[in-house]
PDB file of N, CA and C in Angstrom:
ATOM      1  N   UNK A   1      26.921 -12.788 -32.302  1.00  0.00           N
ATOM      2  CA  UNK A   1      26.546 -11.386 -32.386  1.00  0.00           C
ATOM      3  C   UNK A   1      25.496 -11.072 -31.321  1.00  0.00           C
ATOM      4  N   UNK A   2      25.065  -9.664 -30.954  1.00  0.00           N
ATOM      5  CA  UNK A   2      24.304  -9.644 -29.873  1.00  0.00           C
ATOM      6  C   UNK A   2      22.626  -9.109 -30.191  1.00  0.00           C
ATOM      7  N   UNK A   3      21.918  -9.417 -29.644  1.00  0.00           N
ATOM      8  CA  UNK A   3      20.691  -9.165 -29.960  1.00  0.00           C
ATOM      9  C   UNK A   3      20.553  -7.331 -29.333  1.00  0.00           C
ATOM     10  N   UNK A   4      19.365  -6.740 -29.961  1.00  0.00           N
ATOM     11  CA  UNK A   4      19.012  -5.697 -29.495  1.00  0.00           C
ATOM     12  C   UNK A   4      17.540  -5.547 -29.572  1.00  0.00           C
ATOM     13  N   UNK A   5      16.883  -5.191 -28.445  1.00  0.00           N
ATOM     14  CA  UNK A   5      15.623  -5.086 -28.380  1.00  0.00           C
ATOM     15  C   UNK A   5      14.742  -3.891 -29.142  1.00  0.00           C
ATOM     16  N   UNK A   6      14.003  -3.779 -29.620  1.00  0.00           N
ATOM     17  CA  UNK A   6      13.335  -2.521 -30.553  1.00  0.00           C
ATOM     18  C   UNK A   6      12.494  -2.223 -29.689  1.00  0.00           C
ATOM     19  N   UNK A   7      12.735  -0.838 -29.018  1.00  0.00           N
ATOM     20  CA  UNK A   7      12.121   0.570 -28.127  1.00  0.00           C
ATOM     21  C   UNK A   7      12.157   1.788 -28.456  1.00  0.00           C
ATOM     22  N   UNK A   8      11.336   1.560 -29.583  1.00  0.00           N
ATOM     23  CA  UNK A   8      10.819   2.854 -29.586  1.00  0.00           C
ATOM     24  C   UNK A   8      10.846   4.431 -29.213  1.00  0.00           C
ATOM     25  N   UNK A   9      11.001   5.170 -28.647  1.00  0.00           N
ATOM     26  CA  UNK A   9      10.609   6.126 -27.758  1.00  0.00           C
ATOM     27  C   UNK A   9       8.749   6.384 -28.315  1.00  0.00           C
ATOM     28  N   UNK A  10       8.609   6.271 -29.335  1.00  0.00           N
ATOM     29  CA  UNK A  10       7.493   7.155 -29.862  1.00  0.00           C
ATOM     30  C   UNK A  10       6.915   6.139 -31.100  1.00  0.00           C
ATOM     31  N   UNK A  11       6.008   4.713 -30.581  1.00  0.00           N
ATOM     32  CA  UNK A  11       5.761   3.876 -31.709  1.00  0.00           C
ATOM     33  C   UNK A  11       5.289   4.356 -32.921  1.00  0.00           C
ATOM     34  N   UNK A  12       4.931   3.691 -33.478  1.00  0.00           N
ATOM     35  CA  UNK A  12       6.066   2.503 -34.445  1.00  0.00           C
ATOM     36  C   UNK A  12       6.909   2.591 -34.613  1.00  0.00           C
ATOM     37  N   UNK A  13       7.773   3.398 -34.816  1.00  0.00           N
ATOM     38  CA  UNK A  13       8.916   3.595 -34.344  1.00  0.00           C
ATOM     39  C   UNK A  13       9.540   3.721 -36.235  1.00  0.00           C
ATOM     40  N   UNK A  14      11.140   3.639 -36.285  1.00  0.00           N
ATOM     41  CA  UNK A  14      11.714   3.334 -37.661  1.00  0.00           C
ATOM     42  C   UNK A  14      12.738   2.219 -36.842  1.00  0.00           C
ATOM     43  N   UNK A  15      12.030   0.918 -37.480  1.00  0.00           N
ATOM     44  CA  UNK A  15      13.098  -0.117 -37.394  1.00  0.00           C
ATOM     45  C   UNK A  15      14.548  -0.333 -37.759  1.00  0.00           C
ATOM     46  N   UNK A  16      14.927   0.684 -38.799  1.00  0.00           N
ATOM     47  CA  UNK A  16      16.363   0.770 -39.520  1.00  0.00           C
ATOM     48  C   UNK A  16      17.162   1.880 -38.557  1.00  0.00           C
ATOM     49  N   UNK A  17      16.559   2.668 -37.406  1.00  0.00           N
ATOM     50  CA  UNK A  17      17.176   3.374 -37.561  1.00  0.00           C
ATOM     51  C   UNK A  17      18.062   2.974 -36.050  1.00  0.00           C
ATOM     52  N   UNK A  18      19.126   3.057 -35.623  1.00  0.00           N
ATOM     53  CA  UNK A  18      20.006   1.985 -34.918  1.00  0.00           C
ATOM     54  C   UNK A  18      19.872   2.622 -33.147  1.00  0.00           C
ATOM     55  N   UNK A  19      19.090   3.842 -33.155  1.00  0.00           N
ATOM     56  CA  UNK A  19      18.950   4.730 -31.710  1.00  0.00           C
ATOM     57  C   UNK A  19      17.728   4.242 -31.324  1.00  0.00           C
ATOM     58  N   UNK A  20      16.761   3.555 -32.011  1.00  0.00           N
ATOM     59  CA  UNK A  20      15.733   2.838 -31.346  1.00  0.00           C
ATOM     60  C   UNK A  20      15.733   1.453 -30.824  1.00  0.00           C
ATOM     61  N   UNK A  21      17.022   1.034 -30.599  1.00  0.00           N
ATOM     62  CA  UNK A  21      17.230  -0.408 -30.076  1.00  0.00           C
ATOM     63  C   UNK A  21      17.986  -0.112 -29.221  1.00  0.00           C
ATOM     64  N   UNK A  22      17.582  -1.211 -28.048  1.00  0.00           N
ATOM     65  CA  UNK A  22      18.140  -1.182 -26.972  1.00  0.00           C
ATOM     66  C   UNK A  22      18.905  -2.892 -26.305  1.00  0.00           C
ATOM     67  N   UNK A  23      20.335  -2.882 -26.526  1.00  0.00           N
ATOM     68  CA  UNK A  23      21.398  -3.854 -26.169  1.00  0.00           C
ATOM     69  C   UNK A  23      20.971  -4.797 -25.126  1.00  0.00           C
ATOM     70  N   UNK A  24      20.366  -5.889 -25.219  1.00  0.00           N
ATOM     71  CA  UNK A  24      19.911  -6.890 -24.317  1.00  0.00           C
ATOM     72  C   UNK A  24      20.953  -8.106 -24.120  1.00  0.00           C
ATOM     73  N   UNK A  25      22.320  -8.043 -25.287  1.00  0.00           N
ATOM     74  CA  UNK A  25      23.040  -9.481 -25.088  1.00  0.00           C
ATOM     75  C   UNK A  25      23.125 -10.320 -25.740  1.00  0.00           C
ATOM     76  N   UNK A  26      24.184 -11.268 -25.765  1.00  0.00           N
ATOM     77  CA  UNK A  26      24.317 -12.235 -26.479  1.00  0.00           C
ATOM     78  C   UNK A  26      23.089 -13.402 -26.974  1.00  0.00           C
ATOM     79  N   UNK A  27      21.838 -13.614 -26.052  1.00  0.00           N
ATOM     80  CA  UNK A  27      20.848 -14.430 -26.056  1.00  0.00           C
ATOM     81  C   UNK A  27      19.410 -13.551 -26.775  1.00  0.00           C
ATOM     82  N   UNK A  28      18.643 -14.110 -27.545  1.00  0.00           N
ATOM     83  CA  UNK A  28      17.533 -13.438 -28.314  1.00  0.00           C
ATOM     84  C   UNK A  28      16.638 -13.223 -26.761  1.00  0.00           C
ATOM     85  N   UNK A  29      16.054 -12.130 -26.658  1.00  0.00           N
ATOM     86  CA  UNK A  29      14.986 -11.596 -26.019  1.00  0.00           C
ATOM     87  C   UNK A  29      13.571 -12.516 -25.959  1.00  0.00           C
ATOM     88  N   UNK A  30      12.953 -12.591 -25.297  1.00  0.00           N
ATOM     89  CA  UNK A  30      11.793 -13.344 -25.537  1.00  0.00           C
ATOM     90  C   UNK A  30      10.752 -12.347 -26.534  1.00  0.00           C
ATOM     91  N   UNK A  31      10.156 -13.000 -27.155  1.00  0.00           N
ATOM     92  CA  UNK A  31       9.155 -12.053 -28.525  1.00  0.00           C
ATOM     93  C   UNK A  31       7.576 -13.091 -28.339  1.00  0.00           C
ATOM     94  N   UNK A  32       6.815 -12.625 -27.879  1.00  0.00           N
ATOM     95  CA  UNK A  32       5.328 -12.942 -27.744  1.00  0.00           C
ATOM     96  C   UNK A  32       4.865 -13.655 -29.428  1.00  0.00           C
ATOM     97  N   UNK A  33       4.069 -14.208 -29.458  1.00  0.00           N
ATOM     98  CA  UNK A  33       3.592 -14.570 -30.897  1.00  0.00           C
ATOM     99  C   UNK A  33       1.718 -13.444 -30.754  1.00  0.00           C
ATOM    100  N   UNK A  34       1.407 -13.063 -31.557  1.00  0.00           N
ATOM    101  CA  UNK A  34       1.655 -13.317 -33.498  1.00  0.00           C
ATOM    102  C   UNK A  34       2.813 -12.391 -33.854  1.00  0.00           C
ATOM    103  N   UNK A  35       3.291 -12.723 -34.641  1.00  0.00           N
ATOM    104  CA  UNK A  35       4.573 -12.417 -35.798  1.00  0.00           C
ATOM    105  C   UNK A  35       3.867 -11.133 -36.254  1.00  0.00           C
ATOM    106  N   UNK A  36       3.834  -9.512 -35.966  1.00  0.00           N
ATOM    107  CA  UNK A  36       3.245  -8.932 -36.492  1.00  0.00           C
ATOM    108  C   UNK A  36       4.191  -7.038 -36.832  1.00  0.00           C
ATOM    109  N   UNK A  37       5.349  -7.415 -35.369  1.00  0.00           N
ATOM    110  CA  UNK A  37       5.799  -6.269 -35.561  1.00  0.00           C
ATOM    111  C   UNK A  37       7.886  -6.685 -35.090  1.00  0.00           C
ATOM    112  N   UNK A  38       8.145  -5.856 -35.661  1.00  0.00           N
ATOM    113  CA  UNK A  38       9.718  -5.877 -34.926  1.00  0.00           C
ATOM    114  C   UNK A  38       9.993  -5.942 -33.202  1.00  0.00           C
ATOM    115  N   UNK A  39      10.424  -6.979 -33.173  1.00  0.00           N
ATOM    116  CA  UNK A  39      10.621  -7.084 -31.397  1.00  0.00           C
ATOM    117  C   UNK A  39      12.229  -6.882 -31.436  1.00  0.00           C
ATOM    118  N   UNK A  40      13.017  -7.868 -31.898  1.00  0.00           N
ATOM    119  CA  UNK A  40      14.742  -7.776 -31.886  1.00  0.00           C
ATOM    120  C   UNK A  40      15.540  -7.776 -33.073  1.00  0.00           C
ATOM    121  N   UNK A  41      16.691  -7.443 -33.242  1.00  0.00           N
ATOM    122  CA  UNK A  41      17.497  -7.596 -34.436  1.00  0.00           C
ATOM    123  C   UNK A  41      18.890  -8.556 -33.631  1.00  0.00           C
ATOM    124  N   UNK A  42      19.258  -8.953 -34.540  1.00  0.00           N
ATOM    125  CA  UNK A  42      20.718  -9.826 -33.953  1.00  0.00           C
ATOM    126  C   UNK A  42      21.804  -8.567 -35.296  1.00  0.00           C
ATOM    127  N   UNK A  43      23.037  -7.804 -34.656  1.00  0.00           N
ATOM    128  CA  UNK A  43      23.283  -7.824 -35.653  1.00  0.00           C
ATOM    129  C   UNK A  43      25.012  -7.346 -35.007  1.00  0.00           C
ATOM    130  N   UNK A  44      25.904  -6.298 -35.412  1.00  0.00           N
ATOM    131  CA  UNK A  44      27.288  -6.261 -34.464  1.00  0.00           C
ATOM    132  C   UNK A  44      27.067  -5.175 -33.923  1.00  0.00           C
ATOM    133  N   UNK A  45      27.529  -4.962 -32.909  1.00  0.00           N
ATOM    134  CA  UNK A  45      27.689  -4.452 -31.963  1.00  0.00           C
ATOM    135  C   UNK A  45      28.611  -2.773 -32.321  1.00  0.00           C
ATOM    136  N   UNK A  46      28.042  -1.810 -32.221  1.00  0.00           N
ATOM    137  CA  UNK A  46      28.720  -0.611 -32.287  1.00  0.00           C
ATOM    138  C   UNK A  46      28.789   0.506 -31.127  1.00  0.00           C
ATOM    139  N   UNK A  47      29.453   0.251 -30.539  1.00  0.00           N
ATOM    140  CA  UNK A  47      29.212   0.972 -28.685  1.00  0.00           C
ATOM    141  C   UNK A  47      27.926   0.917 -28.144  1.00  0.00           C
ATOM    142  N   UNK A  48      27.356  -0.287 -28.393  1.00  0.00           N
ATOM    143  CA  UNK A  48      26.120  -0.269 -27.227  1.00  0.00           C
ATOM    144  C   UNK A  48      24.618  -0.299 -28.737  1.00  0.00           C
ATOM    145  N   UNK A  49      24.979   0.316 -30.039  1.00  0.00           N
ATOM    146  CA  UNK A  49      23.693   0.330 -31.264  1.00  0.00           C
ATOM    147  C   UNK A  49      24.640  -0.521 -31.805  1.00  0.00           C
ATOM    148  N   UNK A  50      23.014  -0.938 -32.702  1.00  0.00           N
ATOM    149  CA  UNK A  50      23.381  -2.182 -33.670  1.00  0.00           C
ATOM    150  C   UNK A  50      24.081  -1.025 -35.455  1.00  0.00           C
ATOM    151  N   UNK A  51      24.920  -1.986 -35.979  1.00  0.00           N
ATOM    152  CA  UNK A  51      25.057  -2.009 -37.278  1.00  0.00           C
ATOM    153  C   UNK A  51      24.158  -2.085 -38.178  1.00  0.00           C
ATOM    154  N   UNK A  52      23.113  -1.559 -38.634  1.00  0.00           N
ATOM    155  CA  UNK A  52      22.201  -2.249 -39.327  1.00  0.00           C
ATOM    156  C   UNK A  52      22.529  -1.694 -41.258  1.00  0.00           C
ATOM    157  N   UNK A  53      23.111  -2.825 -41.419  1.00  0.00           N
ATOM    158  CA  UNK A  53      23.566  -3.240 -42.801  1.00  0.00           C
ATOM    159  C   UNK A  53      22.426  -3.308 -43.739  1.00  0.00           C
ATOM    160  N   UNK A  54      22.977  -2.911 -44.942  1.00  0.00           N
ATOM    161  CA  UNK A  54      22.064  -3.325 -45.855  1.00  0.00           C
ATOM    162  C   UNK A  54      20.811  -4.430 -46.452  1.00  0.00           C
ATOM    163  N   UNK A  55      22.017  -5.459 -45.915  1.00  0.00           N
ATOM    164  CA  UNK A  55      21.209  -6.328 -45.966  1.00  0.00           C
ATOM    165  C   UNK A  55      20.208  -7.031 -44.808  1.00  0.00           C
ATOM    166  N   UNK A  56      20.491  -6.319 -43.520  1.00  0.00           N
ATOM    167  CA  UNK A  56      20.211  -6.705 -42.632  1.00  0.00           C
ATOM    168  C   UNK A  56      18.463  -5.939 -42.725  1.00  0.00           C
ATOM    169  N   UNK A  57      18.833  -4.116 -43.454  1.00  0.00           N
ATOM    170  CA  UNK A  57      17.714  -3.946 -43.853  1.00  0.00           C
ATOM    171  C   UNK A  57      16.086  -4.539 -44.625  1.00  0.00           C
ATOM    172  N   UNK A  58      17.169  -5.145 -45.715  1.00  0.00           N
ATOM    173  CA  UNK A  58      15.856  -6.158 -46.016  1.00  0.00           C
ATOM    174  C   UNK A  58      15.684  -7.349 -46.056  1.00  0.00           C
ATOM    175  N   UNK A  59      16.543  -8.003 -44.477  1.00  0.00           N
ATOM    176  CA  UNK A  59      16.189  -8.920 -43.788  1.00  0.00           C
ATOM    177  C   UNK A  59      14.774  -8.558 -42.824  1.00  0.00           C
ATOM    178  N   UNK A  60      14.771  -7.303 -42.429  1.00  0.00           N
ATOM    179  CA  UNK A  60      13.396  -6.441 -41.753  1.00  0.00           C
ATOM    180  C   UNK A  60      12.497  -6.619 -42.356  1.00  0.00           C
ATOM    181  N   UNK A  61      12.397  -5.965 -43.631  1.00  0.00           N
ATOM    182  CA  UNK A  61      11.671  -5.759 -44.589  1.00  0.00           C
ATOM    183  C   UNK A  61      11.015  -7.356 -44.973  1.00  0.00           C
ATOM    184  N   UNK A  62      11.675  -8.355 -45.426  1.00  0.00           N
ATOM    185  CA  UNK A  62      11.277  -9.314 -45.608  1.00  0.00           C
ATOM    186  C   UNK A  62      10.319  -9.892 -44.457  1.00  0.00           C
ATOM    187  N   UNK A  63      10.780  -9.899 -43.213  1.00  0.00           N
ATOM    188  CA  UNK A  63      10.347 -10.412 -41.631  1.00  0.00           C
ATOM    189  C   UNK A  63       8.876  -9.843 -41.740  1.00  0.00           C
ATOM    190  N   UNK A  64       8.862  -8.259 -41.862  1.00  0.00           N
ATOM    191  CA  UNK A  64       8.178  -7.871 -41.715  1.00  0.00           C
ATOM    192  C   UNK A  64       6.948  -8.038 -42.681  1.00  0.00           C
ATOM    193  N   UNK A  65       6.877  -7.977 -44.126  1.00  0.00           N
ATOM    194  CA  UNK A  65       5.797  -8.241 -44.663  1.00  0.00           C
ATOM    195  C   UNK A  65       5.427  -9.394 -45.140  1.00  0.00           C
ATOM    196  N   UNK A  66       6.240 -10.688 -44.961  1.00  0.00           N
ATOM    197  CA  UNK A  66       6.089 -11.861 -44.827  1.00  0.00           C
ATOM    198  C   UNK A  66       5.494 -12.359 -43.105  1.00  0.00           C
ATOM    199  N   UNK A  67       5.201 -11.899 -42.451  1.00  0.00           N
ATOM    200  CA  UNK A  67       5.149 -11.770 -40.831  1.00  0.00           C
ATOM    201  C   UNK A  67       5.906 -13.347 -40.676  1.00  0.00           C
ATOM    202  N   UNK A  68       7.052 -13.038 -40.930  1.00  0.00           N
ATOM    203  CA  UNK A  68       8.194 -14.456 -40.781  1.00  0.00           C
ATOM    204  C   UNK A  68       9.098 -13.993 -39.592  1.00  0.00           C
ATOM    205  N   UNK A  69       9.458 -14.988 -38.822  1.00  0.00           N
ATOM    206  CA  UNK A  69      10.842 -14.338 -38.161  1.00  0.00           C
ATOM    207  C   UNK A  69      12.029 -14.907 -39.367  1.00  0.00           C
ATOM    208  N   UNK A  70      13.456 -14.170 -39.203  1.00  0.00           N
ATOM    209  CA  UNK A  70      14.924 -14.837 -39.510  1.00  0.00           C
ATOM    210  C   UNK A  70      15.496 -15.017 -38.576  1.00  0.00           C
ATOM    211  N   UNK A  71      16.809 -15.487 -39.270  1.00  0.00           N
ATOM    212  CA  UNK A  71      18.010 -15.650 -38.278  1.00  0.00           C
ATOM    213  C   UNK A  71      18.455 -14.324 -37.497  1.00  0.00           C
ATOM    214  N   UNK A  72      18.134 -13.315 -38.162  1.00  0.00           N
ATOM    215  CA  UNK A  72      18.548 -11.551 -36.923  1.00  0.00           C
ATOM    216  C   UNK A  72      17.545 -11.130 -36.916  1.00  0.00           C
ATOM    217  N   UNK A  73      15.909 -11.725 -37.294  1.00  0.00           N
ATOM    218  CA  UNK A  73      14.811 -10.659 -36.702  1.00  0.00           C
ATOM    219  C   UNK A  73      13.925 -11.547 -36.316  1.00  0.00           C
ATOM    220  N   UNK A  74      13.625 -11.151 -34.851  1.00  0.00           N
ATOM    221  CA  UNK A  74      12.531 -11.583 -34.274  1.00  0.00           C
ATOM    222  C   UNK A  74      11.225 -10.595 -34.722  1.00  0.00           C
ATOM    223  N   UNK A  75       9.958 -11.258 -34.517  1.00  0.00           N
ATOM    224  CA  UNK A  75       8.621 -10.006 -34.206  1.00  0.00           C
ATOM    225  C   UNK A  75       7.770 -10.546 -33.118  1.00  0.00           C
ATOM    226  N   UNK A  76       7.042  -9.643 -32.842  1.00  0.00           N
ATOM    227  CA  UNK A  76       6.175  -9.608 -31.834  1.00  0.00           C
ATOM    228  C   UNK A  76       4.880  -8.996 -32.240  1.00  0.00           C
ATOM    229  N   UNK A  77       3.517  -9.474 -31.378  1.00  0.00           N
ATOM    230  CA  UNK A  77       2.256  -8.599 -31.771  1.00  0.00           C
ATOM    231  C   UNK A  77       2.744  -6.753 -31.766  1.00  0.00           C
ATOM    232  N   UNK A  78       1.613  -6.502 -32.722  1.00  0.00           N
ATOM    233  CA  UNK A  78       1.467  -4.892 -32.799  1.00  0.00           C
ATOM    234  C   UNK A  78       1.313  -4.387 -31.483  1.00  0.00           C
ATOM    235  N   UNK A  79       1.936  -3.021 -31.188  1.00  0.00           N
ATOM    236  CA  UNK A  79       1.759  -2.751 -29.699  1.00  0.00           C
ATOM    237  C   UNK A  79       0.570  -2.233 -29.811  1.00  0.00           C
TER     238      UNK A  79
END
């Protein structure tokens, strides 16, 4: 599946919502440490935005207030 980078236009942005990611490719993006904010999602591919599934939702959710990465979410420091 392909990774997509989380850009914002206007931070923090809404991580669920699939027009704030931007299509980087089959390979995860590089993501800075501390674990603090959404950097990428891995998830399918829908003309260029990600799918973001239910569960993929609180695969975020989890990432995020656990400051954990998963298998489809990277994070990165707070901008």
């Amino acid at each position: 599946m392909p990774w997509y980078q989380f850009t914002p236009a206007f931070p923090p942005g809404n991580p669920c919502d699939p027009n704030e990611y931007t299509l980087v490719g089959n390979a995860p993006p590089s993501c800075p440490n501390p674990n603090n904010f959404i950097c990428a999602i891995q998830a399918i591919n829908n003309f260029g935005q990600p799918i973001i599934t239910a569960a993929l939702v609180c695969e975020i959710n989890a990432a995020l207030e656990n400051r954990t990465e998963s298998v489809n979410v990277l994070l990165k420091p707070t901008p």
